[in-house]
C-alpha atoms as a PDB file:
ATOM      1  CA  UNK A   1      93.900  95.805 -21.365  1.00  0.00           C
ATOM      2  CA  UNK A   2      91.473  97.119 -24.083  1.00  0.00           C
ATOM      3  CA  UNK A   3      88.336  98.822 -23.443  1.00  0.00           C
ATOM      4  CA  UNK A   4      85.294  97.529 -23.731  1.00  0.00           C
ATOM      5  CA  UNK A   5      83.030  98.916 -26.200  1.00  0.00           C
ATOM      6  CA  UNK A   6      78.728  98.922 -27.269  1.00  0.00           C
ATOM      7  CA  UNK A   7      76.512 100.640 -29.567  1.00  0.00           C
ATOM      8  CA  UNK A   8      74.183 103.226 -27.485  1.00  0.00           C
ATOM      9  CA  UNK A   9      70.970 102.052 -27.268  1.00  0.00           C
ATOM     10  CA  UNK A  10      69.329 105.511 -27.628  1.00  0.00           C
ATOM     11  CA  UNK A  11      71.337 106.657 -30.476  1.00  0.00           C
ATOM     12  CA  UNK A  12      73.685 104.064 -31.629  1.00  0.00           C
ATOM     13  CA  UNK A  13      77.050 105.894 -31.026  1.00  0.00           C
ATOM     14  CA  UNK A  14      79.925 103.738 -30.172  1.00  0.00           C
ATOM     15  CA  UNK A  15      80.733 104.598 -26.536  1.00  0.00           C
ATOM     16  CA  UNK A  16      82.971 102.974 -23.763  1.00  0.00           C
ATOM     17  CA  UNK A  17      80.872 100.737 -20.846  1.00  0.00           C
ATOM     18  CA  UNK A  18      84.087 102.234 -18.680  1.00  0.00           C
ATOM     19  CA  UNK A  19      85.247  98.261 -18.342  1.00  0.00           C
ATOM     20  CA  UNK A  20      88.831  97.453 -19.020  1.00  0.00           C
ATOM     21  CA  UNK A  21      89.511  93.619 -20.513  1.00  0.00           C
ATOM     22  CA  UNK A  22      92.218  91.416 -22.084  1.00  0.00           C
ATOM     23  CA  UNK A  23      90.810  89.455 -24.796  1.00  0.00           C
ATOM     24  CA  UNK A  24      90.636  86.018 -22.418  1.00  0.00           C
ATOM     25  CA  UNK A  25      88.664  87.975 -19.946  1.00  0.00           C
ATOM     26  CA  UNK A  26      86.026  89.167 -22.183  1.00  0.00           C
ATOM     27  CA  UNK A  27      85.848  85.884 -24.174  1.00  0.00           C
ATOM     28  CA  UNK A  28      85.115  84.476 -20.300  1.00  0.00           C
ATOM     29  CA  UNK A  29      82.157  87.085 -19.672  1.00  0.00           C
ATOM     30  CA  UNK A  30      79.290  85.769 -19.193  1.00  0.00           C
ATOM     31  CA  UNK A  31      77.771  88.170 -16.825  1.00  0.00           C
ATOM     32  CA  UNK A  32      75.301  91.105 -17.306  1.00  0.00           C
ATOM     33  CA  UNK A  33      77.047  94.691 -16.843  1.00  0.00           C
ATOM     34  CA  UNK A  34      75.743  97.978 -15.985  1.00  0.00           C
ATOM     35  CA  UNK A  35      77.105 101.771 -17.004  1.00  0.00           C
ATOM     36  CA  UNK A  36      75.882 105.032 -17.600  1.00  0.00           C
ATOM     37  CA  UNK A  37      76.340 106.509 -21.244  1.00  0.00           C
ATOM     38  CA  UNK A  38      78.737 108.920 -22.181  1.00  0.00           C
ATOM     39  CA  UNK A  39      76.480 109.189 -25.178  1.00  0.00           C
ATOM     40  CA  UNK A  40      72.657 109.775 -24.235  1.00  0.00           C
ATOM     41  CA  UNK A  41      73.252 109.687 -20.097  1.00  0.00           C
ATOM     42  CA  UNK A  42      71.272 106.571 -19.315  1.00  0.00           C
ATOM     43  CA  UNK A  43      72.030 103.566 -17.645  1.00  0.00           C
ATOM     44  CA  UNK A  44      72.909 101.097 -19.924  1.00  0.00           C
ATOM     45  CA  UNK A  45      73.201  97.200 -19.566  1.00  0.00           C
ATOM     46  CA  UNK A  46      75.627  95.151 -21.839  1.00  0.00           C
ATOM     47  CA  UNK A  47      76.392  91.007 -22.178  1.00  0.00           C
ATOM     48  CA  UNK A  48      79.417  90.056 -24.561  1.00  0.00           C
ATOM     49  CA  UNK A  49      77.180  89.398 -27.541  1.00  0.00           C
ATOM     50  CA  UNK A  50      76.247  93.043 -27.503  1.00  0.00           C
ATOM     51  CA  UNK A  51      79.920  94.852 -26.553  1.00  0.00           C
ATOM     52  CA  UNK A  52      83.435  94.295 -28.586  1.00  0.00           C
ATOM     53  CA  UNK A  53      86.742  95.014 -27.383  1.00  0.00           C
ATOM     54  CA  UNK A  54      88.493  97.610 -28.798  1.00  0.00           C
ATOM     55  CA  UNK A  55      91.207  96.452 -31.182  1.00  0.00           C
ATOM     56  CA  UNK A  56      94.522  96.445 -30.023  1.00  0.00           C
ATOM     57  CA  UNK A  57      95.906  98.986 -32.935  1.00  0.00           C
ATOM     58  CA  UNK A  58      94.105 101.460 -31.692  1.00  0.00           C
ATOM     59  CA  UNK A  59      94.942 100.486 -27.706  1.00  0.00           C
ATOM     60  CA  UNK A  60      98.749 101.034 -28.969  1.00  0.00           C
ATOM     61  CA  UNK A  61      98.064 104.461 -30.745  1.00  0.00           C
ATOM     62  CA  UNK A  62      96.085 106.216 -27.947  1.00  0.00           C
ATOM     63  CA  UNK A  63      98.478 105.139 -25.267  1.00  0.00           C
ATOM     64  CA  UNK A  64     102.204 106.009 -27.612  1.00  0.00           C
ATOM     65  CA  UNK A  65     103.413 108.756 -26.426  1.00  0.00           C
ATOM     66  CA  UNK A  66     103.596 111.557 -28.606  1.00  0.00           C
ATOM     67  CA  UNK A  67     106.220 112.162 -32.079  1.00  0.00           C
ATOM     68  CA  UNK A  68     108.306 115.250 -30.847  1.00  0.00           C
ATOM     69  CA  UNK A  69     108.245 118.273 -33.117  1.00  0.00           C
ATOM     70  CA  UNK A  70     110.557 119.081 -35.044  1.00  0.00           C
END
């Protein structure tokens, strides 16, 4: 599952809503979600037209595990 991401609405920073979605599940949102920012601290309401899903690249990369040193 990929996170779910918006825009701040204080300051614009990308920041996670803290919702977890495959790609059918968010294209099926059609509901109004709360969180509280990481960013500015405020509660926070997104709808899909507002929030992305994080693309699956960078899913992959933060959950490898890491290269071994050599």
């Amino acid at each position: 599952m990929a996170r779910v991401l918006v825009a701040c609405a204080q300051d614009g920073r990308v920041v996670h809503t803290g919702h977890h979605m495959t790609a059918a599940q968010f294209e099926a949102a059609n509901a109004r979600y709360a969180f509280r920012c990481s960013s500015c601290g405020d509660i926070h309401h997104w709808v899909r037209a507002e929030a992305w899903i994080e693309p699956a690249r960078v899913v992959r990369a933060a959950t490898a595990a890491p290269a071994e040193a050599e």
